[in-house]
Protein backbone atom coordinates (compact mmCIF):
# COMPACT_ATOMS: atom_id res chain seq x y z
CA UNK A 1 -33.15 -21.63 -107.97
CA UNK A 2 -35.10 -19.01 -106.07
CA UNK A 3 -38.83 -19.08 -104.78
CA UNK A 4 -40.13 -16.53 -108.34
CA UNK A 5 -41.75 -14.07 -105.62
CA UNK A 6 -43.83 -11.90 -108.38
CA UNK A 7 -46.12 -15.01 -108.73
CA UNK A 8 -46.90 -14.91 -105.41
CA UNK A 9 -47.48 -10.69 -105.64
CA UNK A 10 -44.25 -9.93 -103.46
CA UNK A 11 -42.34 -7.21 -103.87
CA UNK A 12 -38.23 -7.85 -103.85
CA UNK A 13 -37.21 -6.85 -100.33
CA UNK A 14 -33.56 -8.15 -99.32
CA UNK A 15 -34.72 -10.55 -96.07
CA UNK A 16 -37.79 -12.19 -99.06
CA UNK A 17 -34.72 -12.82 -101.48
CA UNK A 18 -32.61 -14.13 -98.31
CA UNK A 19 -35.51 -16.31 -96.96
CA UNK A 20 -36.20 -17.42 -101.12
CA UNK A 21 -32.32 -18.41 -101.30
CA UNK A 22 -32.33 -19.82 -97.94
CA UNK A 23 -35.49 -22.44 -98.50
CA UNK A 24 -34.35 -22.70 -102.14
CA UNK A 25 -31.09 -24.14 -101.34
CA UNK A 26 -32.49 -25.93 -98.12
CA UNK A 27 -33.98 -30.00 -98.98
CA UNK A 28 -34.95 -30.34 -95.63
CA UNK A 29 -37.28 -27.84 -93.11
CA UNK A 30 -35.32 -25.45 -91.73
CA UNK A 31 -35.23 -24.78 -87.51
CA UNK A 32 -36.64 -21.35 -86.83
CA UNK A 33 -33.10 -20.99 -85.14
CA UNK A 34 -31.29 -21.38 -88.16
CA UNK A 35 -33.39 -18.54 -89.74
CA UNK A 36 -32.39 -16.20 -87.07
CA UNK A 37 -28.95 -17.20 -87.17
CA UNK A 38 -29.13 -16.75 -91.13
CA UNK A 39 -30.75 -13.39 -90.96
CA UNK A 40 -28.64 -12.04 -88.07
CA UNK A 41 -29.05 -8.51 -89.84
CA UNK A 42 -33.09 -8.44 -89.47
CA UNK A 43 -35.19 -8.21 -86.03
CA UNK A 44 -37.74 -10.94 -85.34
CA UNK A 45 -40.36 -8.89 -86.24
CA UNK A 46 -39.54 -8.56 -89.69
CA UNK A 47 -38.51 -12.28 -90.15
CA UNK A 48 -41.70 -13.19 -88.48
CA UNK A 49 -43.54 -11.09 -90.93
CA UNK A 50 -41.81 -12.47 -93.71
CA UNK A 51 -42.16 -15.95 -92.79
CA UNK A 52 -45.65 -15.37 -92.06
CA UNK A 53 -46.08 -13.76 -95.71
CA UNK A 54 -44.78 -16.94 -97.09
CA UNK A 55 -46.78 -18.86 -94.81
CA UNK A 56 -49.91 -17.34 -96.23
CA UNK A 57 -49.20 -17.21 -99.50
CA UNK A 58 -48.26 -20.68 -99.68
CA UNK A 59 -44.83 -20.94 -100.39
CA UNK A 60 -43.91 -22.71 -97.25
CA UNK A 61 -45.62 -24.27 -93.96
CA UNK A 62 -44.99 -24.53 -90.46
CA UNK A 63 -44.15 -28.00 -88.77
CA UNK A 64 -43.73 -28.10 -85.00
CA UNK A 65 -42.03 -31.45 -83.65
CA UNK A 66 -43.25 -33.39 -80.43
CA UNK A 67 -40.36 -30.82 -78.18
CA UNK A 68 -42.06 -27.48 -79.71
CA UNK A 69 -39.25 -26.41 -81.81
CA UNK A 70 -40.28 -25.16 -84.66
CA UNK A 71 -39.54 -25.45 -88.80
CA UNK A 72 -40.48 -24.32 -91.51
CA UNK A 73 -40.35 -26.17 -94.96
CA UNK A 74 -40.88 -25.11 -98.70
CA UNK A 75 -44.12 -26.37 -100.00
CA UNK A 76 -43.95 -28.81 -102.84
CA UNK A 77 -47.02 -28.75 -104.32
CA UNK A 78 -49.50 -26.31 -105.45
CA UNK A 79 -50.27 -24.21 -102.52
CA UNK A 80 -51.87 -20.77 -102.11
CA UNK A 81 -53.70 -17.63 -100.55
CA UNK A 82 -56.63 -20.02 -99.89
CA UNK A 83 -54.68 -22.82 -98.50
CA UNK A 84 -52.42 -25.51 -98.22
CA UNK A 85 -53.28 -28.28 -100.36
CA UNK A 86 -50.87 -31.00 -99.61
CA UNK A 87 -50.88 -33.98 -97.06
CA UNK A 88 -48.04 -35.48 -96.35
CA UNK A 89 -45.38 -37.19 -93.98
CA UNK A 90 -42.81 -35.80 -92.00
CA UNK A 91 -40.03 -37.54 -90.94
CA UNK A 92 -37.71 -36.07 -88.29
CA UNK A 93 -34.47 -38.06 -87.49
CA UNK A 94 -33.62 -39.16 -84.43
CA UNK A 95 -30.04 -38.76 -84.60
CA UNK A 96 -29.55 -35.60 -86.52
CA UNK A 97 -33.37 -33.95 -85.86
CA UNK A 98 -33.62 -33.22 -89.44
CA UNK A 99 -37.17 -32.70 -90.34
CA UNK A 100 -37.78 -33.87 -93.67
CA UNK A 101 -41.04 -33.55 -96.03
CA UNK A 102 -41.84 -37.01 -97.41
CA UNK A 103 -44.31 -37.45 -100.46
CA UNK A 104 -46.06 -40.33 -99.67
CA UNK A 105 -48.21 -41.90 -102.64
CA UNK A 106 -50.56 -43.17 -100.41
CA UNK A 107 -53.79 -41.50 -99.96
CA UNK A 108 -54.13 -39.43 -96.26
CA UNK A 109 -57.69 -38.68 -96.76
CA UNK A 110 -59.28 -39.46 -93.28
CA UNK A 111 -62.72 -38.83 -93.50
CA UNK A 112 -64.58 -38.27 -90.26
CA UNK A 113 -68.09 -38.16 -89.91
CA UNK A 114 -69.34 -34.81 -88.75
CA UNK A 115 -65.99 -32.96 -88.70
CA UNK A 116 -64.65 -30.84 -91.61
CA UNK A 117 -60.76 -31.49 -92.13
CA UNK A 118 -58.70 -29.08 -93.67
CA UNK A 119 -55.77 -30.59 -93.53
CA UNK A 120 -53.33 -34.24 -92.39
CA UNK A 121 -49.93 -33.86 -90.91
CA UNK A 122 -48.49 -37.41 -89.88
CA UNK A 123 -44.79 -37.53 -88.18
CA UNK A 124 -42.50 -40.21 -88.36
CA UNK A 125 -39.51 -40.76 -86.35
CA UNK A 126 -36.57 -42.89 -86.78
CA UNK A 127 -33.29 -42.68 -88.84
CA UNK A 128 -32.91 -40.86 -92.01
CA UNK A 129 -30.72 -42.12 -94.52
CA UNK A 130 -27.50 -40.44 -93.72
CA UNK A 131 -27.82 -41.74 -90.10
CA UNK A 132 -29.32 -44.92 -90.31
């Protein structure tokens, strides 16, 4: 199933049906290498547009692990223009370095006085189940 890109507004441009098919298909974030070496046929400005686009229209989010490498993951919940609105865990293996979204029913609401949070990102590392 592919990201439906007229409710976000997009037009249907080849690299926004590859990326849609790409992080449709994907359960796990997907390395910013990977992209590249999916979308050999486009220049990094374009994909960086593109992921940007679905960046800000909510359709995925950016996770950088403790090395800097970046991934990017499709957002499960009900995000938008205005933001994301979805805390949650991420899990990256230790053996594989698969970055994985985990909904966690807990609450991570962390209040702190005088500061305005917009948003919780909590990493966990270990093995996933494939490795562990």
């Amino acid at each position: 199933m592919n990201i439906e890109l007229r409710k976000y507004k997009l037009k249907h441009t080849p690299i926004r049906e590859e990326l849609s098919r790409l992080f449709s298909e994907s359960p796990n974030a997907i390395p910013l290498t990977e992209i590249h070496n999916h979308l050999k046929n486009y220049d990094r400005v374009t994909i960086y547009r593109s992921l940007s686009t679905f960046t800000n229209k909510g359709i995925i989010h950016k996770i950088i692990n403790d090395n800097g490498s970046v991934f990017y993951a499709l957002c499960k919940h009900e995000c938008g223009e205005h933001g994301h609105t979805h805390d949650h865990i991420h899990f990256e293996c230790s053996s594989c370095n698969s970055i994985e979204c985990i909904d966690h029913h807990a609450s991570l609401n962390i209040n702190l006085k005088g500061y305005l949070v917009e948003d919780t990102q909590i990493s966990v590392r270990g093995l996933c189940p494939n490795c562990s």
